[in-house]
C-alpha atoms as a PDB file:
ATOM      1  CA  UNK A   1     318.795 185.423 110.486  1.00  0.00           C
ATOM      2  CA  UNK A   2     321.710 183.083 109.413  1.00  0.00           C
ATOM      3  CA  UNK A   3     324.144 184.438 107.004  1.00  0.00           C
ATOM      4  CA  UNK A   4     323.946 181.334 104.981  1.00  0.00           C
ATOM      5  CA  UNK A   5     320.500 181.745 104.065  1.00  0.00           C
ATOM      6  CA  UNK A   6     321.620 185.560 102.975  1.00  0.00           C
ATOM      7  CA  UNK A   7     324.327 183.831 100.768  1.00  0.00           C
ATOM      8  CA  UNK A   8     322.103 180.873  99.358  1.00  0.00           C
ATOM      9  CA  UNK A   9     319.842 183.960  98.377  1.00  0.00           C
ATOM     10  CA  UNK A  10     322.547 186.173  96.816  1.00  0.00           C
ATOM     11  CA  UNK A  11     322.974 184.132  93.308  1.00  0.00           C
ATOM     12  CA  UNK A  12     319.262 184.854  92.711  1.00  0.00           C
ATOM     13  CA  UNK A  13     319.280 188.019  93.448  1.00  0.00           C
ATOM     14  CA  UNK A  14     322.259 189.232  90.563  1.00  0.00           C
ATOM     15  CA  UNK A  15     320.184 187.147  88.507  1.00  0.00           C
ATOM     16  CA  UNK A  16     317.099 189.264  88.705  1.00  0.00           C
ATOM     17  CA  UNK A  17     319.064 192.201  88.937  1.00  0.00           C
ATOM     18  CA  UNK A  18     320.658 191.625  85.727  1.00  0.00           C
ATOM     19  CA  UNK A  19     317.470 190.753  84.073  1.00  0.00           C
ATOM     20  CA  UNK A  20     315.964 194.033  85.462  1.00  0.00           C
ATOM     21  CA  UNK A  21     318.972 195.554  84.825  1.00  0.00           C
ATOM     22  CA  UNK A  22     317.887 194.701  80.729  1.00  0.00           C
ATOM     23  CA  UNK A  23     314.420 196.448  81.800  1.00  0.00           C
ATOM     24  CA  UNK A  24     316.362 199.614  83.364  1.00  0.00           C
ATOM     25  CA  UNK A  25     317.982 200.195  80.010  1.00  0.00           C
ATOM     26  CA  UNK A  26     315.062 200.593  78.449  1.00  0.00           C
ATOM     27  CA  UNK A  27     313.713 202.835  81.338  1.00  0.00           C
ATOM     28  CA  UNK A  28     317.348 204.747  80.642  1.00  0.00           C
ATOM     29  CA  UNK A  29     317.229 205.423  76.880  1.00  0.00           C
ATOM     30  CA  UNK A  30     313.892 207.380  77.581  1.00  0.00           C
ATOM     31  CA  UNK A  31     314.780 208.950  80.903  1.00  0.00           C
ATOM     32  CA  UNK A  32     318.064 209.950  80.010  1.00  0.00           C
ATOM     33  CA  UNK A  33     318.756 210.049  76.729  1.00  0.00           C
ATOM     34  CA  UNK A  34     314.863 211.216  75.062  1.00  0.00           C
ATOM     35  CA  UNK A  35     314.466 213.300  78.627  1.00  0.00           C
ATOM     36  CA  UNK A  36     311.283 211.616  78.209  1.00  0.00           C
ATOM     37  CA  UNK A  37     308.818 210.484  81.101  1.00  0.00           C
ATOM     38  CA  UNK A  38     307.266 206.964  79.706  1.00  0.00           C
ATOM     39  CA  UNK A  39     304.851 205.064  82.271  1.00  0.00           C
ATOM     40  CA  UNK A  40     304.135 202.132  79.277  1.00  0.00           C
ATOM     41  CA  UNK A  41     306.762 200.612  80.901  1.00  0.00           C
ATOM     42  CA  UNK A  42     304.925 198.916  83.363  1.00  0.00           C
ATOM     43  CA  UNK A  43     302.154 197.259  81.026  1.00  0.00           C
ATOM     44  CA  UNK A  44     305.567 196.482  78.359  1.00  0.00           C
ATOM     45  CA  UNK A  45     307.227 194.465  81.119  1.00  0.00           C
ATOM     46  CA  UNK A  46     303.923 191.963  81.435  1.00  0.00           C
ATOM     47  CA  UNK A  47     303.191 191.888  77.795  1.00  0.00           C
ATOM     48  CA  UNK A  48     307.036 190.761  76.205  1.00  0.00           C
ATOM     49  CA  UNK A  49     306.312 187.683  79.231  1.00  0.00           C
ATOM     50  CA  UNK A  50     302.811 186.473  77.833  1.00  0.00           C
ATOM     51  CA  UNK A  51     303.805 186.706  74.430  1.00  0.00           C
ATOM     52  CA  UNK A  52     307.040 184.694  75.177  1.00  0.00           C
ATOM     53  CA  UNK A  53     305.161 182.379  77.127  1.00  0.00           C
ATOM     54  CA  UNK A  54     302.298 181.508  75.131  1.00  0.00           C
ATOM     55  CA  UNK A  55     304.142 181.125  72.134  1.00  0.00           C
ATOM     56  CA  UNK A  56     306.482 178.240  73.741  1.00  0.00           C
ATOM     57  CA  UNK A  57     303.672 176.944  75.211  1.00  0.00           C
ATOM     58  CA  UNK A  58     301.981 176.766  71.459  1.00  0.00           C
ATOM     59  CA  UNK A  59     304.885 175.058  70.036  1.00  0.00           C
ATOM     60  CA  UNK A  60     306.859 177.670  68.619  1.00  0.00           C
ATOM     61  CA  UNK A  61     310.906 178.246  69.200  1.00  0.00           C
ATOM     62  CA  UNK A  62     312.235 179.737  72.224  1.00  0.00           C
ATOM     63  CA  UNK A  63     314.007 182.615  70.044  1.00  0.00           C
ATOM     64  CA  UNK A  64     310.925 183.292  67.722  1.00  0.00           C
ATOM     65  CA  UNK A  65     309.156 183.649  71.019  1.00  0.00           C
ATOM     66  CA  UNK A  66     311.987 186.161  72.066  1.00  0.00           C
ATOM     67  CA  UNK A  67     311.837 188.243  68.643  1.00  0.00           C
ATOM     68  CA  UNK A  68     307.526 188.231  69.013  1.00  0.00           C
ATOM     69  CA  UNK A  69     307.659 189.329  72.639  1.00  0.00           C
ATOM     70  CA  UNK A  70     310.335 192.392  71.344  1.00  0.00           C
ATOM     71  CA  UNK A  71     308.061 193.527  68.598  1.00  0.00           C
ATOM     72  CA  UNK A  72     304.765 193.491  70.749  1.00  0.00           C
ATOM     73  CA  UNK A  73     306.684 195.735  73.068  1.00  0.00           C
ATOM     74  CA  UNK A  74     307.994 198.251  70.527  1.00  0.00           C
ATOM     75  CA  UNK A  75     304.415 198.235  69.073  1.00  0.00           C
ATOM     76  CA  UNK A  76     303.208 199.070  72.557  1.00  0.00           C
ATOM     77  CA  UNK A  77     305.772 201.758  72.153  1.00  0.00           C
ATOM     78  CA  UNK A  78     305.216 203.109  68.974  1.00  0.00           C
ATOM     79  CA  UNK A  79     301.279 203.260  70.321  1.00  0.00           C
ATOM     80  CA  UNK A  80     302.436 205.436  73.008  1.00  0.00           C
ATOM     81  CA  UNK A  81     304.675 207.385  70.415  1.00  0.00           C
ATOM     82  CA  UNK A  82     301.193 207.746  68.183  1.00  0.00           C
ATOM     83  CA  UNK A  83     299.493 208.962  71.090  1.00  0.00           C
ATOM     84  CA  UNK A  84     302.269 211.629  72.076  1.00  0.00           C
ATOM     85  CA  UNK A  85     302.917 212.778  68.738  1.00  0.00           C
ATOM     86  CA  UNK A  86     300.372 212.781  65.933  1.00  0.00           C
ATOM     87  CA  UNK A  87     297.835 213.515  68.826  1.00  0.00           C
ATOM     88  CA  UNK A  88     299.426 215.908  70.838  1.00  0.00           C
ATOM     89  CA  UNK A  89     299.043 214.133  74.674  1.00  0.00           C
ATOM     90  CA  UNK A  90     301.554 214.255  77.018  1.00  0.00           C
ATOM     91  CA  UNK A  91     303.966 211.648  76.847  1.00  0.00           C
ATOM     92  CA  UNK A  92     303.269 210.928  80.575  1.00  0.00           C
ATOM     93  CA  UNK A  93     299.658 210.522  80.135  1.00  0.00           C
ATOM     94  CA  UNK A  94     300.628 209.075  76.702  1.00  0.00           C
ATOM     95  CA  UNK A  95     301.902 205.882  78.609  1.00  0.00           C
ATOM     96  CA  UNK A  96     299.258 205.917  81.072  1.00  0.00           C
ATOM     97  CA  UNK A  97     296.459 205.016  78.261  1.00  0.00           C
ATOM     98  CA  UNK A  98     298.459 202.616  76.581  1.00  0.00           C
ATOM     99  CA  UNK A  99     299.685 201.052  80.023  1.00  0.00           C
ATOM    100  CA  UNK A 100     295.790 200.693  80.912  1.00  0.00           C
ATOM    101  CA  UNK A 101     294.994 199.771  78.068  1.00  0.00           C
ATOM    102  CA  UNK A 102     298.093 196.702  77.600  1.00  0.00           C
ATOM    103  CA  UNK A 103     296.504 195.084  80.764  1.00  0.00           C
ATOM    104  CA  UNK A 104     293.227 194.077  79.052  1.00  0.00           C
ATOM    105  CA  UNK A 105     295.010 192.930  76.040  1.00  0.00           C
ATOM    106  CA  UNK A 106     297.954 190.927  78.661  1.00  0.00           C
ATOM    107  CA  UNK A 107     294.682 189.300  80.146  1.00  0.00           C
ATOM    108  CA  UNK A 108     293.849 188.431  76.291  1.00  0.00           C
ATOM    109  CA  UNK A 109     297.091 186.809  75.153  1.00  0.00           C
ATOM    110  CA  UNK A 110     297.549 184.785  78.416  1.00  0.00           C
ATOM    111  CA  UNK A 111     293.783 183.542  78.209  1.00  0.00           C
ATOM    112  CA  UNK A 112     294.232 182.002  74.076  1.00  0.00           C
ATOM    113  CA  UNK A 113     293.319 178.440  74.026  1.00  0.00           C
ATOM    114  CA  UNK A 114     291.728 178.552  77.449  1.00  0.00           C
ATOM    115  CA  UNK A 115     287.578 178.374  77.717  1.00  0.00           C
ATOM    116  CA  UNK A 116     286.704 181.563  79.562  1.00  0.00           C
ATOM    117  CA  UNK A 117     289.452 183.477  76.803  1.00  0.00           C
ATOM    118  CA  UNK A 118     291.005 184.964  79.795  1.00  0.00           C
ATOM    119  CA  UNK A 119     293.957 184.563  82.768  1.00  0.00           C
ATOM    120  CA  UNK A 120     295.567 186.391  84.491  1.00  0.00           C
ATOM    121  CA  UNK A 121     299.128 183.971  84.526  1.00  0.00           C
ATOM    122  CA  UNK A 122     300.590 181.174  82.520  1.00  0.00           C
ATOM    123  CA  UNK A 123     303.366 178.735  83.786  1.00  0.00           C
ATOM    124  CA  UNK A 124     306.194 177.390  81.910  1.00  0.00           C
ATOM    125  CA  UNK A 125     308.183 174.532  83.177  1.00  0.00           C
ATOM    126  CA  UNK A 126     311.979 174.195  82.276  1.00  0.00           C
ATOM    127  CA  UNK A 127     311.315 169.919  82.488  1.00  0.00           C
ATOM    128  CA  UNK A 128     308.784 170.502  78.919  1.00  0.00           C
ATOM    129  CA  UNK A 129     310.125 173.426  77.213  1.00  0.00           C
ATOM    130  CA  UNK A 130     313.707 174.230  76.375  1.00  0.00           C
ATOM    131  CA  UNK A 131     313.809 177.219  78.170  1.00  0.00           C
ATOM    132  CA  UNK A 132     317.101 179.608  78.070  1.00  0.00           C
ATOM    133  CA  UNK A 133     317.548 180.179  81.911  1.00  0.00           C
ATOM    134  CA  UNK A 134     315.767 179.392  84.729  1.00  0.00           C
ATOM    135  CA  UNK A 135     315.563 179.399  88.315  1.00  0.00           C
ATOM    136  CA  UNK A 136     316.062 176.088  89.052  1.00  0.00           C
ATOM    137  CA  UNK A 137     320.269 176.390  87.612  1.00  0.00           C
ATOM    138  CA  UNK A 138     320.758 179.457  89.631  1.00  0.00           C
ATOM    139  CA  UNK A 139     323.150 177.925  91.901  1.00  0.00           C
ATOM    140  CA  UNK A 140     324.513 175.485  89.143  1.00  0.00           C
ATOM    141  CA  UNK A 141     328.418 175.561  87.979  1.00  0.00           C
ATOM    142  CA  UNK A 142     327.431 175.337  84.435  1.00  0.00           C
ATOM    143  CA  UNK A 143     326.791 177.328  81.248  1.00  0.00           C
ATOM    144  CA  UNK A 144     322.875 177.077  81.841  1.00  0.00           C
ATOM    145  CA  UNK A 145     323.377 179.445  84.794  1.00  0.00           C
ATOM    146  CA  UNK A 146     320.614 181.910  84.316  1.00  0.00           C
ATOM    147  CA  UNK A 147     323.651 184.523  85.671  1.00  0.00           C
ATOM    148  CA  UNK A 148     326.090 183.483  82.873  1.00  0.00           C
ATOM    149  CA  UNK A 149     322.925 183.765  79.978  1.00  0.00           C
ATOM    150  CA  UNK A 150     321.342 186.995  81.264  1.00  0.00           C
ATOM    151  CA  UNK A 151     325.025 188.705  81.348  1.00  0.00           C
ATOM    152  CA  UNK A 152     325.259 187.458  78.159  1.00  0.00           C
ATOM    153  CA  UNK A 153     321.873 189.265  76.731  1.00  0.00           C
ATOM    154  CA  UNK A 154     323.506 192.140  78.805  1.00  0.00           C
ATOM    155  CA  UNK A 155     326.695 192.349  76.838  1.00  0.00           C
ATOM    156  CA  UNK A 156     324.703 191.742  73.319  1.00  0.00           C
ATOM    157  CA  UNK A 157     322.621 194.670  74.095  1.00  0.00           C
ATOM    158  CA  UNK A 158     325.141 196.954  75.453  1.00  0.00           C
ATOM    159  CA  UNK A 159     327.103 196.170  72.309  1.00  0.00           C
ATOM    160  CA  UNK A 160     324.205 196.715  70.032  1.00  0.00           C
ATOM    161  CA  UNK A 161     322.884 199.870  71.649  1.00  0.00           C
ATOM    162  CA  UNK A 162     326.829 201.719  71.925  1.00  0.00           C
ATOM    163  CA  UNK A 163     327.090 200.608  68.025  1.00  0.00           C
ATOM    164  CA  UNK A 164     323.278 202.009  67.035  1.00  0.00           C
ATOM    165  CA  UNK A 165     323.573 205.409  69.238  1.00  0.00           C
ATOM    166  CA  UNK A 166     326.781 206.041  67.237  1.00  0.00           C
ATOM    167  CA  UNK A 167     325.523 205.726  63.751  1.00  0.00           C
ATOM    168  CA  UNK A 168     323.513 209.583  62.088  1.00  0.00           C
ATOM    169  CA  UNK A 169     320.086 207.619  63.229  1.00  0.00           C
ATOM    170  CA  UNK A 170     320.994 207.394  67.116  1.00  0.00           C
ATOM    171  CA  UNK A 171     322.772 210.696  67.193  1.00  0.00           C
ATOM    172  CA  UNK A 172     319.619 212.290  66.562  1.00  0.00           C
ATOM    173  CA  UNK A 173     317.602 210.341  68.568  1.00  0.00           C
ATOM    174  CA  UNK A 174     320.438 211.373  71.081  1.00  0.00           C
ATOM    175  CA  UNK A 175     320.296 215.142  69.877  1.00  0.00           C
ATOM    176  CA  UNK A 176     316.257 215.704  70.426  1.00  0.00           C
ATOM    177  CA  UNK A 177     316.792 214.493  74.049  1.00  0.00           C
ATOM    178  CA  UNK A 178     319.351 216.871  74.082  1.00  0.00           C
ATOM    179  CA  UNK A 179     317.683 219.957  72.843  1.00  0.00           C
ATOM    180  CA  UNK A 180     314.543 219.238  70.643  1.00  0.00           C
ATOM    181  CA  UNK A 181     314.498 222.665  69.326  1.00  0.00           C
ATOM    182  CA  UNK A 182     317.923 223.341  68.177  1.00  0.00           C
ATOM    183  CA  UNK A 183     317.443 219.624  66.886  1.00  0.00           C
ATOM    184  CA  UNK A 184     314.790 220.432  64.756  1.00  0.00           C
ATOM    185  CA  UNK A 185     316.215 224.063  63.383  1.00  0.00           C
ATOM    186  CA  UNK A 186     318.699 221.558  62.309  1.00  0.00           C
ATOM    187  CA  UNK A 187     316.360 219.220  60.392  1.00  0.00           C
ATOM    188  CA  UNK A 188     315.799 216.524  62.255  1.00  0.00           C
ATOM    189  CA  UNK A 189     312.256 214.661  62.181  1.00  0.00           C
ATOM    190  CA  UNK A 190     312.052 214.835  66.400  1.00  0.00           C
ATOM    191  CA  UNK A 191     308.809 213.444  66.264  1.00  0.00           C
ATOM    192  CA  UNK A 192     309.814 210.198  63.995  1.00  0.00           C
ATOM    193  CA  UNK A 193     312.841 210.007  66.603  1.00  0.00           C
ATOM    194  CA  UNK A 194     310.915 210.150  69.432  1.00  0.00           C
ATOM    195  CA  UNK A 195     308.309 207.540  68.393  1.00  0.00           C
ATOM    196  CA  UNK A 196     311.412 205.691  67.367  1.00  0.00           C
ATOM    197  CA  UNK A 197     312.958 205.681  70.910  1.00  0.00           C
ATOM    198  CA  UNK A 198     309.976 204.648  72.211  1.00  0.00           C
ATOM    199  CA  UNK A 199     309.586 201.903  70.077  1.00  0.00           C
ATOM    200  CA  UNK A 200     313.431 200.478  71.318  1.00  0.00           C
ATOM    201  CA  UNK A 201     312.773 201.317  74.855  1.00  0.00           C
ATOM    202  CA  UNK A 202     310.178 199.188  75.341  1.00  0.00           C
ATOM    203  CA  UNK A 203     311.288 196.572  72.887  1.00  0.00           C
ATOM    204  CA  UNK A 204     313.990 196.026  75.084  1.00  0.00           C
ATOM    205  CA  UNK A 205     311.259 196.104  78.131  1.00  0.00           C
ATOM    206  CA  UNK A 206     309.972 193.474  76.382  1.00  0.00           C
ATOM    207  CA  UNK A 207     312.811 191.300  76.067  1.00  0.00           C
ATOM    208  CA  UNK A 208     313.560 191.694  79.968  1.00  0.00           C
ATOM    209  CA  UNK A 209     309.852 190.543  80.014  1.00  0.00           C
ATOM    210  CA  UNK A 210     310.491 187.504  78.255  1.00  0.00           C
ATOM    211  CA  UNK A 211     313.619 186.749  80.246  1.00  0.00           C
ATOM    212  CA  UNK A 212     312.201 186.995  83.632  1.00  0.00           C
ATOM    213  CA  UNK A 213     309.034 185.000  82.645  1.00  0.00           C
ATOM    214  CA  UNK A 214     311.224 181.948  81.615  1.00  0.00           C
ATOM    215  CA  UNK A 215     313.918 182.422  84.912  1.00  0.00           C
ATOM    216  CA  UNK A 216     310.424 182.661  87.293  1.00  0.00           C
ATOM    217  CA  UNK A 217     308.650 180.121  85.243  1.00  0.00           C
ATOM    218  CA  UNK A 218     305.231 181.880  84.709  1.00  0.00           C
ATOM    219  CA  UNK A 219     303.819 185.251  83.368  1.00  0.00           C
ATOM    220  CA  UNK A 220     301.787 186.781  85.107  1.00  0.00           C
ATOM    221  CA  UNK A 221     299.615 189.906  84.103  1.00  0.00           C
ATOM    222  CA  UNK A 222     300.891 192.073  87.335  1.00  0.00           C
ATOM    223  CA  UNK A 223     304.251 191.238  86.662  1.00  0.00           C
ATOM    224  CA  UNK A 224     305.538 195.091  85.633  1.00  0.00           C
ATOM    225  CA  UNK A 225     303.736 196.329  88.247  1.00  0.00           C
ATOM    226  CA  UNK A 226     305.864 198.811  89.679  1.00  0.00           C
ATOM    227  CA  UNK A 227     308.679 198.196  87.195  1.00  0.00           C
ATOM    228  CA  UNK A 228     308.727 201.675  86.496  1.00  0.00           C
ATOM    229  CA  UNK A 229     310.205 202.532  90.048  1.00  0.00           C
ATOM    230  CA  UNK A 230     312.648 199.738  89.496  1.00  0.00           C
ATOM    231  CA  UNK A 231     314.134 200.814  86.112  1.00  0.00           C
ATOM    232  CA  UNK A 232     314.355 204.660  87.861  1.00  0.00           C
ATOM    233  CA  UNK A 233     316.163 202.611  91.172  1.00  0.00           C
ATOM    234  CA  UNK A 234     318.774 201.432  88.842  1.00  0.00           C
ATOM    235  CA  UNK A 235     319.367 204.493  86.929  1.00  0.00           C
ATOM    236  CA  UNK A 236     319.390 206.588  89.594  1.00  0.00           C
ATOM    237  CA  UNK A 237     322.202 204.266  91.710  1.00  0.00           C
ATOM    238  CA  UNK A 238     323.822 203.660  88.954  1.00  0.00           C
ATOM    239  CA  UNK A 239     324.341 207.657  88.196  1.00  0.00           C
ATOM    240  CA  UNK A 240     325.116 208.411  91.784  1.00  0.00           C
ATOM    241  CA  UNK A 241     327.553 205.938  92.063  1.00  0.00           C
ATOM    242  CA  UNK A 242     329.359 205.611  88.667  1.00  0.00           C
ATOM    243  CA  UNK A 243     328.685 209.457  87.327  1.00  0.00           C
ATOM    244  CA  UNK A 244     332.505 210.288  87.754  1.00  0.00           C
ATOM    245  CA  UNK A 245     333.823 207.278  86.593  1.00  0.00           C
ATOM    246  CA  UNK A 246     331.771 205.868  83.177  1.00  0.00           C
ATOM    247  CA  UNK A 247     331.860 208.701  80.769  1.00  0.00           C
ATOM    248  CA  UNK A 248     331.786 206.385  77.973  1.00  0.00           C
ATOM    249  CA  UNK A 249     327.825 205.828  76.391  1.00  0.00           C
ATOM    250  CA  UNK A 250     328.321 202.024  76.732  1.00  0.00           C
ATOM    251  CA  UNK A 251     329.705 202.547  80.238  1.00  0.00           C
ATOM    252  CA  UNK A 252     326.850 204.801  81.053  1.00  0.00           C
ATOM    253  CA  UNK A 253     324.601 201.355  79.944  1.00  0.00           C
ATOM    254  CA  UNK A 254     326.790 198.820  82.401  1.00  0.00           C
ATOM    255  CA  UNK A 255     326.136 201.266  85.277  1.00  0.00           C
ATOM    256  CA  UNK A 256     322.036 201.220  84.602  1.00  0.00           C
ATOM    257  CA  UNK A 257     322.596 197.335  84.984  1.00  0.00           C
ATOM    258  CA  UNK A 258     324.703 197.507  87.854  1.00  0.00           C
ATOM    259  CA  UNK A 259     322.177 199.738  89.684  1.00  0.00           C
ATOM    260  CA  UNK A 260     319.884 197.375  89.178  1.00  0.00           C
ATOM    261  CA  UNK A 261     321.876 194.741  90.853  1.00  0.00           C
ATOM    262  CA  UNK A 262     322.814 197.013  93.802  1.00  0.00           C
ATOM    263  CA  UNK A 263     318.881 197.257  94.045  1.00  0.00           C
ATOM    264  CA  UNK A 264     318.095 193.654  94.194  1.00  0.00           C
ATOM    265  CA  UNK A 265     321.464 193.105  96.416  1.00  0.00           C
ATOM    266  CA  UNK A 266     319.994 195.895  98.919  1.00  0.00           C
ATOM    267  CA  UNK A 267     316.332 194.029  98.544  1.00  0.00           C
ATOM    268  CA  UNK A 268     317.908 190.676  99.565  1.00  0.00           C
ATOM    269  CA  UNK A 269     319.625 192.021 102.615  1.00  0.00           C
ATOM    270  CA  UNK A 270     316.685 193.846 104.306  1.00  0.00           C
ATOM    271  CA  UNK A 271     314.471 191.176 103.390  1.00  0.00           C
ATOM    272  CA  UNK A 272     316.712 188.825 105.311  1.00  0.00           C
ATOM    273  CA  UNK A 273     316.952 191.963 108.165  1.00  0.00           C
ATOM    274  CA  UNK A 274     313.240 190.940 108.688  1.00  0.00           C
ATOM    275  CA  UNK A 275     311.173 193.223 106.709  1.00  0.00           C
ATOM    276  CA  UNK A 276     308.067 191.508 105.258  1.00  0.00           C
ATOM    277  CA  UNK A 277     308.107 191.452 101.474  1.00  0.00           C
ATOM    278  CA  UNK A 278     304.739 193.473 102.103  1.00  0.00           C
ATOM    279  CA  UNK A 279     306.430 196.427 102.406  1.00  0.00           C
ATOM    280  CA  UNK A 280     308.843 195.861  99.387  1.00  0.00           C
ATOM    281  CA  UNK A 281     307.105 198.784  97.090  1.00  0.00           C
ATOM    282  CA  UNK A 282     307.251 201.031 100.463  1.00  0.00           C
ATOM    283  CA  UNK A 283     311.313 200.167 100.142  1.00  0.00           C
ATOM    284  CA  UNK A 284     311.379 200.808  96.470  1.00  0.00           C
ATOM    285  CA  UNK A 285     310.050 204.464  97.027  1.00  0.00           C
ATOM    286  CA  UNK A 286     312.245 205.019  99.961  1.00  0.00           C
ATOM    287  CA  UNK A 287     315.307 203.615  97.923  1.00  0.00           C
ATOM    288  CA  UNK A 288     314.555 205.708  94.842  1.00  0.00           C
ATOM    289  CA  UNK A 289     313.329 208.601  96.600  1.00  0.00           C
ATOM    290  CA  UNK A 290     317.075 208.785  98.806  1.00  0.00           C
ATOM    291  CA  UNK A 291     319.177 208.777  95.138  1.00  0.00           C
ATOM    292  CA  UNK A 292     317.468 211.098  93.391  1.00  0.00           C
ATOM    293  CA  UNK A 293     317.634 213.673  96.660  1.00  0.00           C
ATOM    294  CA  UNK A 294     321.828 213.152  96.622  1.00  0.00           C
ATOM    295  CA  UNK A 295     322.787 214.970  93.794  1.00  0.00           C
ATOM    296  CA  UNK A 296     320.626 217.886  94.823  1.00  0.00           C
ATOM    297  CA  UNK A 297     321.494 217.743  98.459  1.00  0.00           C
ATOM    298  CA  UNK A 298     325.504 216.983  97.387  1.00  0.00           C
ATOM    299  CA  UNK A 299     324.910 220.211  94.976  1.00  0.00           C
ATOM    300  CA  UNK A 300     323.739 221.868  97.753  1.00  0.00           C
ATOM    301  CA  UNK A 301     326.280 221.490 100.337  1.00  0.00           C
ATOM    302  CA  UNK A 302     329.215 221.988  97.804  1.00  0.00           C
ATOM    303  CA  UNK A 303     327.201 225.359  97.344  1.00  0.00           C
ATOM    304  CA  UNK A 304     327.283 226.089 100.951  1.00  0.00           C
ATOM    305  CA  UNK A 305     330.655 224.980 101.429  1.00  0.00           C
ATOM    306  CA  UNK A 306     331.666 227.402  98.092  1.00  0.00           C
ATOM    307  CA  UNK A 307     329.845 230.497  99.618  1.00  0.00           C
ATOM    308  CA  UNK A 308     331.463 230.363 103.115  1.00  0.00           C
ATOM    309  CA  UNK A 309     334.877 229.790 101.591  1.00  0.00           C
ATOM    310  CA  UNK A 310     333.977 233.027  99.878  1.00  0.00           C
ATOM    311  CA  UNK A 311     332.968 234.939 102.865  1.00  0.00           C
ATOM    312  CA  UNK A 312     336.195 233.053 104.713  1.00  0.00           C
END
C-alpha cells in the first residue's frame, strides 16, 4: 500500500474520468435536461468504440472514424426515440430493446473481415495507427497526453453544447424536459425534440466510446457495461457538490465532468485501500446510491431543523 503506487495511478485515473466525464454528459442532457430515463446508454458506449476501431483498423482516418462512431450512436438514439415515440413504449424499456438489441449488432461490426463474422473485442495499437491519445503517454510531459486531448474534446463540447442549448432549437428541447405539456400548448413538436435529444445524447456516448477505445487500446463488446451507473455517479457528485456554485448551463456541464473525475479519483483510492476490482460495480451502486440519498436526507434535516425552530 505505498503512496507512490496511488500517485503513479492518479494521471490515469483523470484521464478516464474525463473521458467518462464526455459519456456523463450525454447521460446528463437526458437525465436532467429531457427528465428522461435512457438505458441505450450502455449498448451506445460499446458501439461508438467498434465503429472507431474497425474503421482505423480498415484504413480510414482517425477523425472520419470519430464522426462514424458519433452518427452510429445518435442512430442508436434516434432508434430508441422511434421506439418511445411513434410507438408509444416507455422510454425506459425503449432503451432496454435497443440496448439488447446494439449488442448483437457490436458483436457484428467488431467480427467484419474476420472468418467466423463475429468477436467480441478488437485491439488497436498506438505503434500502427495514429491514434489521438493513448495510454501509453499518460504520464508523458507532452501535448500527446491523453489528459491534455480529452480536456480538450471536453472544452469543444462544453462550448458546442452551451452555444446549441441557447439557440430556439435547444430551448425547446430544454422546455419539454421542463414541462412537456405547457411545452406543447405552446407549439412545440415534443416528440421531434425528444427523439432529437436522444439522438445528441448518445452521439456524444458515442464519441466517449471512441475515445476510451483508442486511450485502452481495444473495443470490446462489454465495454458500456454498467456505464449507465457511471454517467448517474458523475451527475449525481457533480450536483451535490457544485449545485450552489455553477448556475451557469455550461457550468452545470464542467460539474457532470468533474463528477466523473471525483468517481474515478474515489475508484483509484479504494482500489489501492485493497478492495478487489471484483467488487468495483458493488462500489459503483454504493457510491451512486449515497449521492442521490443527500439531497433528500439534507432536505430532510433542514425540515426538521425548520419545524423545531418553529415549535422553539
Amino acid at each position: 500500500m505505498s503512496i507512490t503506487s496511488l500517485l503513479n495511478a492518479l494521471p490515469g485515473a483523470c484521464a478516464q474520468g474525463i473521458i467518462w466525464g464526455i459519456m456523463a454528459i450525454g447521460v446528463f442532457l437526458t437525465y436532467k435536461v429531457l427528465d428522461m430515463a435512457d438505458l441505450t446508454v450502455d449498448g451506445t458506449m460499446a458501439t461508438g468504440g467498434a465503429v472507431c476501431v474497425i474503421m482505423m483498423t480498415n484504413g480510414y482516418s482517425v477523425w472520419v472514424a470519430l464522426s462514424c462512431a458519433v452518427l452510429a450512436g445518435m442512430l442508436a438514439g434516434f432508434i430508441t426515440g422511434v421506439f418511445h415515440t411513434f410507438m408509444g413504449i416507455p422510454v425506459i424499456l425503449a432503451g432496454i430493446l435497443t440496448q439488447l438489441g446494439l449488442y448483437s449488432i457490436n458483436l457484428r461490426i467488431l467480427g467484419i473481415g474476420s472468418s467466423a463474422g463475429t468477436a467480441s473485442n478488437l485491439t488497436i495499437s498506438v505503434d500502427r495507427y495514429n491514434l489521438l491519445l493513448s495510454l501509453r503517454h499518460v504520464r508523458d510531459l507532452a501535448l500527446n497526453n491523453p489528459i491534455l486531448v480529452a480536456l480538450l474534446f471536453l472544452i469543444v463540447l462544453i462550448a458546442v453544447l452551451y452555444w446549441f442549448f441557447g439557440t430556439e432549437l435547444g430551448c425547446g428541447i430544454r422546455a419539454t424536459g421542463a414541462n412537456e405539456n405547457m411545452s406543447r400548448a405552446q407549439g412545440i413538436n415534443t416528440n421531434f425534440n425528444k427523439v432529437l435529444g436522444l439522438m445528441i445524447s448518445n452521439g456524444i456516448v458515442a464519441l466517449s466510446s471512441a475515445l476510451y477505445s483508442q486511450y485502452q487500446g481495444f473495443a470490446d463488446v462489454n465495454m458500456g457495461r454498467g456505464a449507465i451507473v457511471i454517467g448517474l455517479a458523475a451527475v449525481i457528485i457533480g450536483d451535490v457538490i457544485f449545485s450552489k456554485l455553477f448556475k451557469n448551463f455550461a457550468l452545470k456541464l464542467l460539474a457532470v465532468a468533474i463528477g466523473a473525475i471525483i468517481y474515478y479519483l474515489v475508484i483509484q483510492v479504494v482500489l489501492w485501500l485493497g478492495l478487489s476490482s471484483s467488487d468495483l460495480k458493488l462500489l459503483s451502486a454504493i457510491i451512486v446510491a449515497i449521492f442521490l440519498a443527500t439531497p433528500y436526507w439534507k432536505n430532510k434535516i433542514a425540515a426538521v431543523r425548520k419545524g423545531a425552530k418553529r415549535h422553539a
